[in-house]
C-alpha atoms as a PDB file:
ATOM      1  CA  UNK A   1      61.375  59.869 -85.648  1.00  0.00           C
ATOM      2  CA  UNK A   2      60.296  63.874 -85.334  1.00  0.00           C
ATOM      3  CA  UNK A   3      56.670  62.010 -86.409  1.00  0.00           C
ATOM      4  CA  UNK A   4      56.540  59.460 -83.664  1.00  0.00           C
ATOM      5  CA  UNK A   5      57.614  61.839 -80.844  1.00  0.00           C
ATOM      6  CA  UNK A   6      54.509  64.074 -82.134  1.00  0.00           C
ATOM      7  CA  UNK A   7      51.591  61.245 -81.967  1.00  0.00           C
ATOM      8  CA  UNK A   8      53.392  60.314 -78.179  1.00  0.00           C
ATOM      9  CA  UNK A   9      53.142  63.957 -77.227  1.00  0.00           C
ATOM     10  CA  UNK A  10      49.665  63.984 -78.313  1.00  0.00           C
ATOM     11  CA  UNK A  11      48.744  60.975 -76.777  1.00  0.00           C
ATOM     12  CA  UNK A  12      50.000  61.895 -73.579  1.00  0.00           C
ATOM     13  CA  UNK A  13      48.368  64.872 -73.671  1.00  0.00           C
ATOM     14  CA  UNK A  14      44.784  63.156 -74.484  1.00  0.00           C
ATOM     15  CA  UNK A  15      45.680  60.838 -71.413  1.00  0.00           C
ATOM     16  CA  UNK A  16      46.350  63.956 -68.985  1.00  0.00           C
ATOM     17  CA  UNK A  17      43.301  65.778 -70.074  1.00  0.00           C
ATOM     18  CA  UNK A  18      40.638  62.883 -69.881  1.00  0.00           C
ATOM     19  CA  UNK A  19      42.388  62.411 -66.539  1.00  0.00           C
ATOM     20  CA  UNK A  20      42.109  65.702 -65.439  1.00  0.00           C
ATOM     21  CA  UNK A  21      38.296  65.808 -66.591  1.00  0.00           C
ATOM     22  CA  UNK A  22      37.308  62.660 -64.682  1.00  0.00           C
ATOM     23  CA  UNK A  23      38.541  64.343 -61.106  1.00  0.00           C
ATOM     24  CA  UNK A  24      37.140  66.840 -61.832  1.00  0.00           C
ATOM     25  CA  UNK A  25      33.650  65.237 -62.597  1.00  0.00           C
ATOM     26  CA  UNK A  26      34.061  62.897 -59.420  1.00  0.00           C
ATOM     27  CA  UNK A  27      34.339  66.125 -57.052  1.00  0.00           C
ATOM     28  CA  UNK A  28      31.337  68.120 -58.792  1.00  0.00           C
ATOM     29  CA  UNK A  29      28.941  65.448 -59.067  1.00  0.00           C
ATOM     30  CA  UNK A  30      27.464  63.938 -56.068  1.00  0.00           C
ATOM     31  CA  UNK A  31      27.510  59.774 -56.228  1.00  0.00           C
ATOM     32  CA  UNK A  32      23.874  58.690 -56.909  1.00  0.00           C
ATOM     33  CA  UNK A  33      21.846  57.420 -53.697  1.00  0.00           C
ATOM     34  CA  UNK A  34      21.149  53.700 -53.591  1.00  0.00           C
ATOM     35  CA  UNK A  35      17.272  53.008 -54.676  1.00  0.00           C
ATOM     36  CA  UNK A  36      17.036  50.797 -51.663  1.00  0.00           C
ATOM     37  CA  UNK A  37      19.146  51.933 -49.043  1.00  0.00           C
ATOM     38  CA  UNK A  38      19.175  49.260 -46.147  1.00  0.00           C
ATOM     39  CA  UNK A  39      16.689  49.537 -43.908  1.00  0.00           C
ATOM     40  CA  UNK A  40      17.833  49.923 -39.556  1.00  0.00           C
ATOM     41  CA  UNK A  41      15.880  47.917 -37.578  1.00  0.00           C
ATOM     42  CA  UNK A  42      15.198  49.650 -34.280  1.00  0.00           C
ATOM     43  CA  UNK A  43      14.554  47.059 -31.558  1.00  0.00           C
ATOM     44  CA  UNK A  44      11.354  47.754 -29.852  1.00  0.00           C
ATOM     45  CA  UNK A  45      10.972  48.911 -26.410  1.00  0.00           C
ATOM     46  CA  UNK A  46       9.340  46.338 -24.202  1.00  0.00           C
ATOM     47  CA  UNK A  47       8.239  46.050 -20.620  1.00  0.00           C
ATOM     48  CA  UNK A  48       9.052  42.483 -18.841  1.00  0.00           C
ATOM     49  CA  UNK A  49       6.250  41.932 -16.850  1.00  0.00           C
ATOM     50  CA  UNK A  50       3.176  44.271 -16.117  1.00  0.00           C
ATOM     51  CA  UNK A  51       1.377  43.484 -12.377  1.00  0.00           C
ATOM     52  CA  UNK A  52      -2.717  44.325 -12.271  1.00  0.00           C
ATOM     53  CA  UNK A  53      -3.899  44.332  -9.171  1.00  0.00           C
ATOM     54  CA  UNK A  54      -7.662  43.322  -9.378  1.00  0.00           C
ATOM     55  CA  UNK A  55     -10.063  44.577  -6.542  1.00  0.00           C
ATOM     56  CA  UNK A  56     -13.909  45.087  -6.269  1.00  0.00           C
ATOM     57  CA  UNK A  57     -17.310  43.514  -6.138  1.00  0.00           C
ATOM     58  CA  UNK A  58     -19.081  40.618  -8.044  1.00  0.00           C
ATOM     59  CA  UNK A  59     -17.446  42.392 -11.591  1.00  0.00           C
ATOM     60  CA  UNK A  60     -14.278  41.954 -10.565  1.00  0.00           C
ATOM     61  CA  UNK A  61     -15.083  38.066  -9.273  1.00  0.00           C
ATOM     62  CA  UNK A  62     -16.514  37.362 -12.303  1.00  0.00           C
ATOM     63  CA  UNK A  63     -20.321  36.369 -11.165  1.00  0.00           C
ATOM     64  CA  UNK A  64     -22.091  35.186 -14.710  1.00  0.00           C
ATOM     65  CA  UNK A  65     -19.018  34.178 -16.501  1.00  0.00           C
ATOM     66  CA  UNK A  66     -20.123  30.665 -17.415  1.00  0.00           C
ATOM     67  CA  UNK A  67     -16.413  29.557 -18.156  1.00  0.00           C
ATOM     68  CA  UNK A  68     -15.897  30.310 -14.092  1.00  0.00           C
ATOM     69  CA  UNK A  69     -12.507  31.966 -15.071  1.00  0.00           C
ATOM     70  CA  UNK A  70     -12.678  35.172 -13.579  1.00  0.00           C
ATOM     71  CA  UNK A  71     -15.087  37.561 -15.694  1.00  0.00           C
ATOM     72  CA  UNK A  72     -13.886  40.705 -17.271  1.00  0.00           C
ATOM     73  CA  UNK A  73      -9.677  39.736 -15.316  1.00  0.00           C
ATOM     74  CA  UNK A  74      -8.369  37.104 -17.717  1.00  0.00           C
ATOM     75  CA  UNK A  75     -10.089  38.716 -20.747  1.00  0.00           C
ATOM     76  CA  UNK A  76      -8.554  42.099 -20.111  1.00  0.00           C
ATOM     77  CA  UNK A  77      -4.913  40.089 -19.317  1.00  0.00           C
ATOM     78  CA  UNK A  78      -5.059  38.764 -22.655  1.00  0.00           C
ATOM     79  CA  UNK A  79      -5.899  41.750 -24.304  1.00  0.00           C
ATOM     80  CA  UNK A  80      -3.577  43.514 -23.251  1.00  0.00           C
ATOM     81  CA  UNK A  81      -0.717  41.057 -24.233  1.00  0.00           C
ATOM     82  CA  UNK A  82      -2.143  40.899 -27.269  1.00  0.00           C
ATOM     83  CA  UNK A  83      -2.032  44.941 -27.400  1.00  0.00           C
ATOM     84  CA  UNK A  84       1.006  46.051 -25.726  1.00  0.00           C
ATOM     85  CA  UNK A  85       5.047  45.067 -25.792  1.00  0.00           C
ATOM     86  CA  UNK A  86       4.743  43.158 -23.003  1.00  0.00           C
ATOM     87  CA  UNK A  87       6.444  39.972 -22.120  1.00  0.00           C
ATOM     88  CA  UNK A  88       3.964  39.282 -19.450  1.00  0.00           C
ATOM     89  CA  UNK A  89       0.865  40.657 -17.615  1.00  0.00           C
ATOM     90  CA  UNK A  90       0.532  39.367 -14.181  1.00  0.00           C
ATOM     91  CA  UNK A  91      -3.401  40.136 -12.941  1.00  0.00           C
ATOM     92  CA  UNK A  92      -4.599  38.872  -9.138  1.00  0.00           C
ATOM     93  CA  UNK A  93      -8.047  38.831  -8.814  1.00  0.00           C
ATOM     94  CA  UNK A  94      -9.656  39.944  -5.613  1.00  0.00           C
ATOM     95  CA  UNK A  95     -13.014  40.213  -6.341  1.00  0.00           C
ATOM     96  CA  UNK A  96     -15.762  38.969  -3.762  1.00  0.00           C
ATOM     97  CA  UNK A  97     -19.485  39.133  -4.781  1.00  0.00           C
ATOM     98  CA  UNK A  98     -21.570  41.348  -2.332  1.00  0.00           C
ATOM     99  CA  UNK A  99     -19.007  43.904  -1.699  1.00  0.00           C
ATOM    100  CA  UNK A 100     -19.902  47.274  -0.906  1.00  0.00           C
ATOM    101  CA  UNK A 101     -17.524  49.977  -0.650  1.00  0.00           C
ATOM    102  CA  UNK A 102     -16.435  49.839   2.989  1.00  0.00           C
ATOM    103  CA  UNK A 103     -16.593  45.988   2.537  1.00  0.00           C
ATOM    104  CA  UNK A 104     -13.566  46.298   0.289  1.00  0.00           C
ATOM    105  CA  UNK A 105     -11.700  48.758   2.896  1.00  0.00           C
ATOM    106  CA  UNK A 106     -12.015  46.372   5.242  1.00  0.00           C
ATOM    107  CA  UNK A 107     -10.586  43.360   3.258  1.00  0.00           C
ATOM    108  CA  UNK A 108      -7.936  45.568   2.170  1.00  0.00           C
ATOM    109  CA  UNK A 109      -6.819  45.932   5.348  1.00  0.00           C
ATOM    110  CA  UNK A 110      -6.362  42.752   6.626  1.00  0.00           C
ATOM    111  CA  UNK A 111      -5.619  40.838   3.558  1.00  0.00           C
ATOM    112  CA  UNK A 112      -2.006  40.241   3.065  1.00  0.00           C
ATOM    113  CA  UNK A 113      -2.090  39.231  -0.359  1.00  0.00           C
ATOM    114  CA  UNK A 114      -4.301  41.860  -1.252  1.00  0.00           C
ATOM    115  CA  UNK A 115      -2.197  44.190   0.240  1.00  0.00           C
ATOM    116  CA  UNK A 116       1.019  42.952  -1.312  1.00  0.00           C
ATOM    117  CA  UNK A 117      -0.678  42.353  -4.637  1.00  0.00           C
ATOM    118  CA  UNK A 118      -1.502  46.365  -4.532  1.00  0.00           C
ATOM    119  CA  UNK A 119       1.488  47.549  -3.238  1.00  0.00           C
ATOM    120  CA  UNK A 120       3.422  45.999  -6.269  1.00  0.00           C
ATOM    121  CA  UNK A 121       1.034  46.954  -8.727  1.00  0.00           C
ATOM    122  CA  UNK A 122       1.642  48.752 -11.893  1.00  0.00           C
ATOM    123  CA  UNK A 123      -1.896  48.830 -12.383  1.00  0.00           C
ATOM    124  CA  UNK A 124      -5.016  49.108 -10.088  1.00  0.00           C
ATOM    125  CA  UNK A 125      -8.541  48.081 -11.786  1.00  0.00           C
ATOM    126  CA  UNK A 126     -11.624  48.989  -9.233  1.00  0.00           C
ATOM    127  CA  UNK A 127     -15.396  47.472  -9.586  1.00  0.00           C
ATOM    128  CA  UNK A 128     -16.846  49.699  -6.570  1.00  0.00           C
ATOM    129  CA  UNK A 129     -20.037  51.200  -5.970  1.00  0.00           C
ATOM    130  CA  UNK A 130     -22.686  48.833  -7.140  1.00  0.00           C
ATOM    131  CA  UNK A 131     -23.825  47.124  -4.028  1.00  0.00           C
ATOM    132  CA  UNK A 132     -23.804  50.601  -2.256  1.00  0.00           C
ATOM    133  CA  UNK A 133     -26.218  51.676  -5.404  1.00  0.00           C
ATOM    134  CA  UNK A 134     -28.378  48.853  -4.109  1.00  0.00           C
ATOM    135  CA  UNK A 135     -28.018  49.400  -0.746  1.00  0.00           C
ATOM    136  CA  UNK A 136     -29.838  52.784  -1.050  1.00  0.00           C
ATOM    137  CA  UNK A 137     -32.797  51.544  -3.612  1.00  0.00           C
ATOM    138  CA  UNK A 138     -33.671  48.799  -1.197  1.00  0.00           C
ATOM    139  CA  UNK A 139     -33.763  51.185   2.193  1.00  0.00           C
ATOM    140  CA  UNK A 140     -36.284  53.601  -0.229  1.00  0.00           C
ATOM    141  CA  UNK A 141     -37.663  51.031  -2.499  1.00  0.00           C
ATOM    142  CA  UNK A 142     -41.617  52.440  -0.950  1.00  0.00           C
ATOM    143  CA  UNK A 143     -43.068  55.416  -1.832  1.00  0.00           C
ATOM    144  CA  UNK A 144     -41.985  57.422  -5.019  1.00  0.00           C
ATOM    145  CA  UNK A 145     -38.782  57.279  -5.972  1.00  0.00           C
ATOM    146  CA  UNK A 146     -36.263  60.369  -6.714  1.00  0.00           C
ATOM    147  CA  UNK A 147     -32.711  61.576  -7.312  1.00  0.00           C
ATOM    148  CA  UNK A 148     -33.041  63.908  -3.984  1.00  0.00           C
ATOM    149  CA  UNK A 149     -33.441  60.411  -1.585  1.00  0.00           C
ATOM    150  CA  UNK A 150     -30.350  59.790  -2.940  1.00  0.00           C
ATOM    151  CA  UNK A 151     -28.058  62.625  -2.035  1.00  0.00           C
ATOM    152  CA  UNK A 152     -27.362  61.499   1.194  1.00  0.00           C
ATOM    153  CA  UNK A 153     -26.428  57.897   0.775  1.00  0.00           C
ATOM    154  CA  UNK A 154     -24.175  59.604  -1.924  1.00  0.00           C
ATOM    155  CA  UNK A 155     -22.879  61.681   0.660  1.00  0.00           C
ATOM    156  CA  UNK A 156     -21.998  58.663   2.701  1.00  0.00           C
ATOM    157  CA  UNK A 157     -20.528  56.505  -0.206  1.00  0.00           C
ATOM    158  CA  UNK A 158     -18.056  59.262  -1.552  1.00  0.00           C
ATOM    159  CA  UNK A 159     -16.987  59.450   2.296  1.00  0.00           C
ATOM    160  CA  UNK A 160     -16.368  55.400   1.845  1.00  0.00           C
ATOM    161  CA  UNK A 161     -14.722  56.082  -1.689  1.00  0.00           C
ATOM    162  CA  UNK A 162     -12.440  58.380   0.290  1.00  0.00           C
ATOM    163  CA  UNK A 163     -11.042  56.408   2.954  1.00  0.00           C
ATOM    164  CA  UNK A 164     -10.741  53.278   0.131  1.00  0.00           C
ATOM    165  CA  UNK A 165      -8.318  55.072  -1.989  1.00  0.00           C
ATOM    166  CA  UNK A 166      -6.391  56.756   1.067  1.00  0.00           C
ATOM    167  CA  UNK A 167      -5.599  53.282   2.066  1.00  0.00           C
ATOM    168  CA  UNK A 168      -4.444  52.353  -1.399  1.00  0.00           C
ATOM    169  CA  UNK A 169      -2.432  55.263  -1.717  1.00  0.00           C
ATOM    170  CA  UNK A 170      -0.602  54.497   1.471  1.00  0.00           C
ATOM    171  CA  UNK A 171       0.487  50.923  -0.217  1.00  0.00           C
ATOM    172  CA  UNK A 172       0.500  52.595  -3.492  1.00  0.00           C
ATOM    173  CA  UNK A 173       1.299  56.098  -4.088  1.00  0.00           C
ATOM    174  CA  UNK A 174       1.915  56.166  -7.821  1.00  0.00           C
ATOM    175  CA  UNK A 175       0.234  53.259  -9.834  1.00  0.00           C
ATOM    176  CA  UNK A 176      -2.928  54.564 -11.650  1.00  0.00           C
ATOM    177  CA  UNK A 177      -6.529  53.647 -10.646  1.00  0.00           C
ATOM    178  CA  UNK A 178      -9.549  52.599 -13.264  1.00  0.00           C
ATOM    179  CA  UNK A 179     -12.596  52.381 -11.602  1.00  0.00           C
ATOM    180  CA  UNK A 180     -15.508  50.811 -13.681  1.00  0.00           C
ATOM    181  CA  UNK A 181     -18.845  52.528 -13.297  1.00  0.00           C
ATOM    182  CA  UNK A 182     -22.245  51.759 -12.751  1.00  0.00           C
ATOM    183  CA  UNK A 183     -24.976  50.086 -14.792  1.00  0.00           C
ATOM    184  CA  UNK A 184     -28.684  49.289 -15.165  1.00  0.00           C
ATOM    185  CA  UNK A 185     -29.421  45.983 -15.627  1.00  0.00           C
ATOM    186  CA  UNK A 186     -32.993  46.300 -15.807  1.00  0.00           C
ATOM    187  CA  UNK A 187     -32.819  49.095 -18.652  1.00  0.00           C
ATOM    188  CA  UNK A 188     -34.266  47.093 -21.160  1.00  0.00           C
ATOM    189  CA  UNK A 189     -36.636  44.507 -19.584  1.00  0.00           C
ATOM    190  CA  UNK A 190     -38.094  47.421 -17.702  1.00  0.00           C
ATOM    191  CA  UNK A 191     -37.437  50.476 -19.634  1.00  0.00           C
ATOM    192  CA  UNK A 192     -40.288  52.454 -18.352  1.00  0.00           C
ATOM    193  CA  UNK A 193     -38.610  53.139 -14.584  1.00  0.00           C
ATOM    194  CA  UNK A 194     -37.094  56.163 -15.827  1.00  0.00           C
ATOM    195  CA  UNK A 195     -36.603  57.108 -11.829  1.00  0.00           C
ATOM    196  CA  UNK A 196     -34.120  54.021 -12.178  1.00  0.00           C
ATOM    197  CA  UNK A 197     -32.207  55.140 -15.132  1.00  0.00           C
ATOM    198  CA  UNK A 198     -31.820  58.656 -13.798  1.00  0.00           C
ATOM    199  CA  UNK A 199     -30.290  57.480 -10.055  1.00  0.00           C
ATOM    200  CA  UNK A 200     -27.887  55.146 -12.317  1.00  0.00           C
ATOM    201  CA  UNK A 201     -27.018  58.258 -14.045  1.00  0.00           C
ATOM    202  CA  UNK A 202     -26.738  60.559 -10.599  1.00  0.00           C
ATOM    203  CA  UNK A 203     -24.838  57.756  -8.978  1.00  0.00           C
ATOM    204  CA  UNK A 204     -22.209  57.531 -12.219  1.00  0.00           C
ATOM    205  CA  UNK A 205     -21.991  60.944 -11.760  1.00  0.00           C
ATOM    206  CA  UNK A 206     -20.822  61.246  -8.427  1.00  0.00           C
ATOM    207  CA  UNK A 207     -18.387  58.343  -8.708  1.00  0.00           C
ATOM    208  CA  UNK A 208     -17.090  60.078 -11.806  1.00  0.00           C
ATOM    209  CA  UNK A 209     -16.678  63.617 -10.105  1.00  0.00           C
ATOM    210  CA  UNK A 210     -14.558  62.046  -7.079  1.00  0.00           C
ATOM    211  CA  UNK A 211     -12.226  59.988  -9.305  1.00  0.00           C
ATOM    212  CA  UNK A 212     -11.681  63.261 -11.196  1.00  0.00           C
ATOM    213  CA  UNK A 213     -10.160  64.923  -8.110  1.00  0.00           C
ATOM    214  CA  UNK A 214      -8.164  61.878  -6.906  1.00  0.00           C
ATOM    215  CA  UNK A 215      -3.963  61.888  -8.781  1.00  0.00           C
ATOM    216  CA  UNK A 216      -3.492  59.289 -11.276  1.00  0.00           C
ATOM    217  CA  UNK A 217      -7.654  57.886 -11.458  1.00  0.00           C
ATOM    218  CA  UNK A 218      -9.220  57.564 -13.419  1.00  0.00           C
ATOM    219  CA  UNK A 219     -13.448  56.570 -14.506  1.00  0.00           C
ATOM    220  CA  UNK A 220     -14.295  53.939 -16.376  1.00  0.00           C
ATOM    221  CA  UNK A 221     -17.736  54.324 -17.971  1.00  0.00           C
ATOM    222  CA  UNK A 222     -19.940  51.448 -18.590  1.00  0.00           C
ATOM    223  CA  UNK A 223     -23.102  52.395 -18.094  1.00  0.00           C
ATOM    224  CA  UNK A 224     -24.417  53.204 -21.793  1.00  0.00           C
ATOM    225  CA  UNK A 225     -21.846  49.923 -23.127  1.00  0.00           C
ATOM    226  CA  UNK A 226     -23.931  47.487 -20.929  1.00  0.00           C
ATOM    227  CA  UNK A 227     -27.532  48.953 -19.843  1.00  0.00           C
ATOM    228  CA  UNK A 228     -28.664  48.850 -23.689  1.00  0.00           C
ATOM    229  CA  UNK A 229     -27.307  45.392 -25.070  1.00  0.00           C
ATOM    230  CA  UNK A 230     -24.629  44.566 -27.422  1.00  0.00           C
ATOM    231  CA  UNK A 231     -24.912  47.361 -30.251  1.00  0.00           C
ATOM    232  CA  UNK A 232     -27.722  48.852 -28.561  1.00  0.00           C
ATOM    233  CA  UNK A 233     -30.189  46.604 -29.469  1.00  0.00           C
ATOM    234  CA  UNK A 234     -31.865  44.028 -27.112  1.00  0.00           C
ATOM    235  CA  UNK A 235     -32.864  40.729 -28.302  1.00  0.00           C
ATOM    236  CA  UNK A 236     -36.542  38.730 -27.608  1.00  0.00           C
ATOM    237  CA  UNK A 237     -36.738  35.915 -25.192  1.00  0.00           C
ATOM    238  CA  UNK A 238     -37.418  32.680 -27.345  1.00  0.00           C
ATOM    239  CA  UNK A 239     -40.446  31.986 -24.824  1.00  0.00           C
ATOM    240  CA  UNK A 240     -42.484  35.026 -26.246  1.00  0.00           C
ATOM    241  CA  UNK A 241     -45.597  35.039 -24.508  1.00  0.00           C
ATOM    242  CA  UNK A 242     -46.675  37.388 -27.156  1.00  0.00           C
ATOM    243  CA  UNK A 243     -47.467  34.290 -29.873  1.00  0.00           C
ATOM    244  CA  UNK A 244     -50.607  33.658 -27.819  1.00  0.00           C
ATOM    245  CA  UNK A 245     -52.992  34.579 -30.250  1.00  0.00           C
ATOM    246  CA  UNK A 246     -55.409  35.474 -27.405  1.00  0.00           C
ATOM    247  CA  UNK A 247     -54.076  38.259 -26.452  1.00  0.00           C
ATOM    248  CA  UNK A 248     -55.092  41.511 -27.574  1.00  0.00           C
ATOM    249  CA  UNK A 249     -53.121  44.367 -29.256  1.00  0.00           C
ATOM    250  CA  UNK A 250     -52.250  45.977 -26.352  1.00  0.00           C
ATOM    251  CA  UNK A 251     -51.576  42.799 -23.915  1.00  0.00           C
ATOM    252  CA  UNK A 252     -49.158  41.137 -27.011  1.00  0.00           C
ATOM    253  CA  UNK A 253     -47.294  45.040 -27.097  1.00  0.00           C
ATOM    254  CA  UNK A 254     -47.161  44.685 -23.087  1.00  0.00           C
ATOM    255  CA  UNK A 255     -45.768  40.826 -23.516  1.00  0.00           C
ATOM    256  CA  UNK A 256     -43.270  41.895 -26.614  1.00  0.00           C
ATOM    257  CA  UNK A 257     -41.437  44.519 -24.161  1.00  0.00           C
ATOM    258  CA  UNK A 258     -41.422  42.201 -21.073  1.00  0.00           C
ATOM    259  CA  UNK A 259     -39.965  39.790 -23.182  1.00  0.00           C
ATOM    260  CA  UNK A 260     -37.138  41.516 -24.086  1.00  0.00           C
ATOM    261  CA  UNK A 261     -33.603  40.491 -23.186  1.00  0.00           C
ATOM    262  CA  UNK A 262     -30.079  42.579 -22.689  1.00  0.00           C
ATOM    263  CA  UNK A 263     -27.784  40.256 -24.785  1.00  0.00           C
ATOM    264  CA  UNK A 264     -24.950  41.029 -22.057  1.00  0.00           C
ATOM    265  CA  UNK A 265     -26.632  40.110 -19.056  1.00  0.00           C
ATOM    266  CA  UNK A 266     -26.637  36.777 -17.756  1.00  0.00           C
ATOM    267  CA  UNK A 267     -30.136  35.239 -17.842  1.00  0.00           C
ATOM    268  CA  UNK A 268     -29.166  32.728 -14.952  1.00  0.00           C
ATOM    269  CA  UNK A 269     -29.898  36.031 -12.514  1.00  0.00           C
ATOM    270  CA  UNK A 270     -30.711  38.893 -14.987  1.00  0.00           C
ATOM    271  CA  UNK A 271     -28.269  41.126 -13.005  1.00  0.00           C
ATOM    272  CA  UNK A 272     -24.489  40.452 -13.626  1.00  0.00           C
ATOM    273  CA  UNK A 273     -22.855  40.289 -17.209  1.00  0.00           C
ATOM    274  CA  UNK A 274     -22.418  37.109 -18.951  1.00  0.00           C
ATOM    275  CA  UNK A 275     -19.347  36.307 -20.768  1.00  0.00           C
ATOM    276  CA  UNK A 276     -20.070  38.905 -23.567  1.00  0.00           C
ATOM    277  CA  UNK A 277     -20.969  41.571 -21.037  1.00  0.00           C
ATOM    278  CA  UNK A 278     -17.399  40.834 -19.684  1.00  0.00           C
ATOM    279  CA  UNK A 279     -15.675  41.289 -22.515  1.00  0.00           C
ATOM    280  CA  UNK A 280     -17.596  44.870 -23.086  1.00  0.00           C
ATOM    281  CA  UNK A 281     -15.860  45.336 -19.679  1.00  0.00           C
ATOM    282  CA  UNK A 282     -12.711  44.383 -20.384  1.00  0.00           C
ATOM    283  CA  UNK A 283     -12.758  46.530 -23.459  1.00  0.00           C
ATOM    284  CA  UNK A 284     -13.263  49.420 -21.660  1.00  0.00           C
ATOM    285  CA  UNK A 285     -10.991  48.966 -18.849  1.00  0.00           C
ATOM    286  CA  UNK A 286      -7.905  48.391 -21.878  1.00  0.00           C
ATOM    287  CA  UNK A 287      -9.019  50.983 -23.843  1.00  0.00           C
ATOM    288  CA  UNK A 288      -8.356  53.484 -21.201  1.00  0.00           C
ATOM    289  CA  UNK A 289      -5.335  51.628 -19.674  1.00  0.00           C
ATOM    290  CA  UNK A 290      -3.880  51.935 -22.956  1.00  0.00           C
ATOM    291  CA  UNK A 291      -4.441  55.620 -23.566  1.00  0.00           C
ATOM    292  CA  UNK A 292      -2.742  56.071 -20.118  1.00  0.00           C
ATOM    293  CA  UNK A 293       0.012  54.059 -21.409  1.00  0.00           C
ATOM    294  CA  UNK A 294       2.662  56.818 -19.865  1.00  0.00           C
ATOM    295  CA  UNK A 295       1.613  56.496 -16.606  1.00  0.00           C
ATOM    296  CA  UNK A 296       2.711  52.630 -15.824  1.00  0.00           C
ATOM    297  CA  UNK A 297       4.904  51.511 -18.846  1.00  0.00           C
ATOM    298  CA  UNK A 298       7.892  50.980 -17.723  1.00  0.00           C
ATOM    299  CA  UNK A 299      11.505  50.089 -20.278  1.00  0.00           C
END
């Protein structure tokens, strides 16, 4: 009896002290992590509809897009659907071909859709400045041609440029601008008017230091995208009047150069962009849109 109350003691004691060592185990030693732990999906912050307001020149009409859909407007709308968390991007286009600066004002200001199209905007995009560009080279297109003939119609179009964005600013105060430089069409078919490259240039320049000082605008550059074909490399006309094996060294050199085509211009008037040249555009315009995300994105 004596003997069986022992080997209970004892076993009551082993049962107390594995119990004792097993709380005390469970409070030293942290429970392992899980190798997967489950991951929290965090809902993504998306904007319900984004409004582009599209106003400008020929670029913004869409003059050379063979598919007649609007140029650079749809392509950019897509994009940036495509790009952004946006349910929907709502563009109007309000482009007419011909357009010069004050040309715009004016249509601005008595255009009711245009005005209500702007005044909701999230987003402004601007072709400007082109047909005031051409305005000055044909009113000094005699004589030799400089930078310094061109100060003064400069003058005159940053005046324009002025009174343009006051009067979107007074339907808009807040929604940021992108306005799309100038380029030179005839940079690689006639390469050798460097006068023309370096007005291009002065004109860019000017647009680009008046955006600059306006709130929430901002330059689009174009100008180097467009003026030297897609990668930078122009392509030859198929009708090469340089296979005439009559010609002499010099003459087929001559023919090779004038038979050289920008692959973004359309060859229907060798001036506006064709549908590739649009795209080039619209890549621009989202590019910077989208690094200025901030400024119209709204939850």
């Amino acid at each position: 009896m004596r003997k069986l109350k022992k080997i209970i003691l004892y076993a009551l004691f082993f049962v107390f002290v594995s119990l004792l060592t097993f709380v005390t185990l469970s409070l030293v030693i942290a429970p392992a992590e899980r190798i997967n732990p489950p991951t929290v999906k965090v809902s993504e912050k998306r904007m319900e509809i984004l409004r582009i307001s599209a106003i400008g020149d020929s670029l913004t009409e869409g003059v050379g897009d063979n598919t007649k859909s609007g140029g650079y407007v749809p392509i950019l709308q897509r994009d940036l659907t495509d790009e952004q968390p946006i349910d929907v991007v709502q563009m109007s286009n309000f482009g007419k071909a011909g357009d010069r600066s004050d040309q715009i004002l004016k249509r601005l200001k008595k255009d009711k859709d245009m005005q209500k199209s702007v005044k909701e905007a999230n987003v402004i995009t601007m072709t400007v400045g082109g047909n005031d560009l051409m305005q000055a080279f044909q009113s000094r297109i005699f004589g030799k041609t400089s930078i310094k003939k061109f100060e003064k119609p400069m003058t005159k179009y940053q005046k324009e440029l002025k009174k343009l964005y006051e009067e979107i600013r007074t339907l808009n105060p807040e929604a940021p601008v992108y306005q799309l430089g100038v380029y030179n069409p005839f940079l690689v078919s006639f390469g050798e008017i460097e006068e023309a490259q370096d007005i291009v240039d002065f004109w860019n320049n000017g647009s680009r230091e008046f955006v600059n000082e306006q709130k929430n605008a901002f330059f689009v550059p174009i100008n180097e995208e467009i003026s030297n074909g897609l990668d930078g490399k122009p392509t030859l006309n198929e009708e090469n009047p340089a296979n005439d094996s009559s010609l002499t060294k010099a003459q087929a050199e001559k023919a090779v150069n004038n038979a050289l085509i920008n692959n973004l211009i359309s060859e229907d008037d060798s001036f506006h962009p064709n549908n590739l040249g649009y795209q080039v555009i619209a890549n621009a315009f989202e590019k910077k849109i989208s690094s200025t995300k901030e400024l119209w994105f709204k939850k």
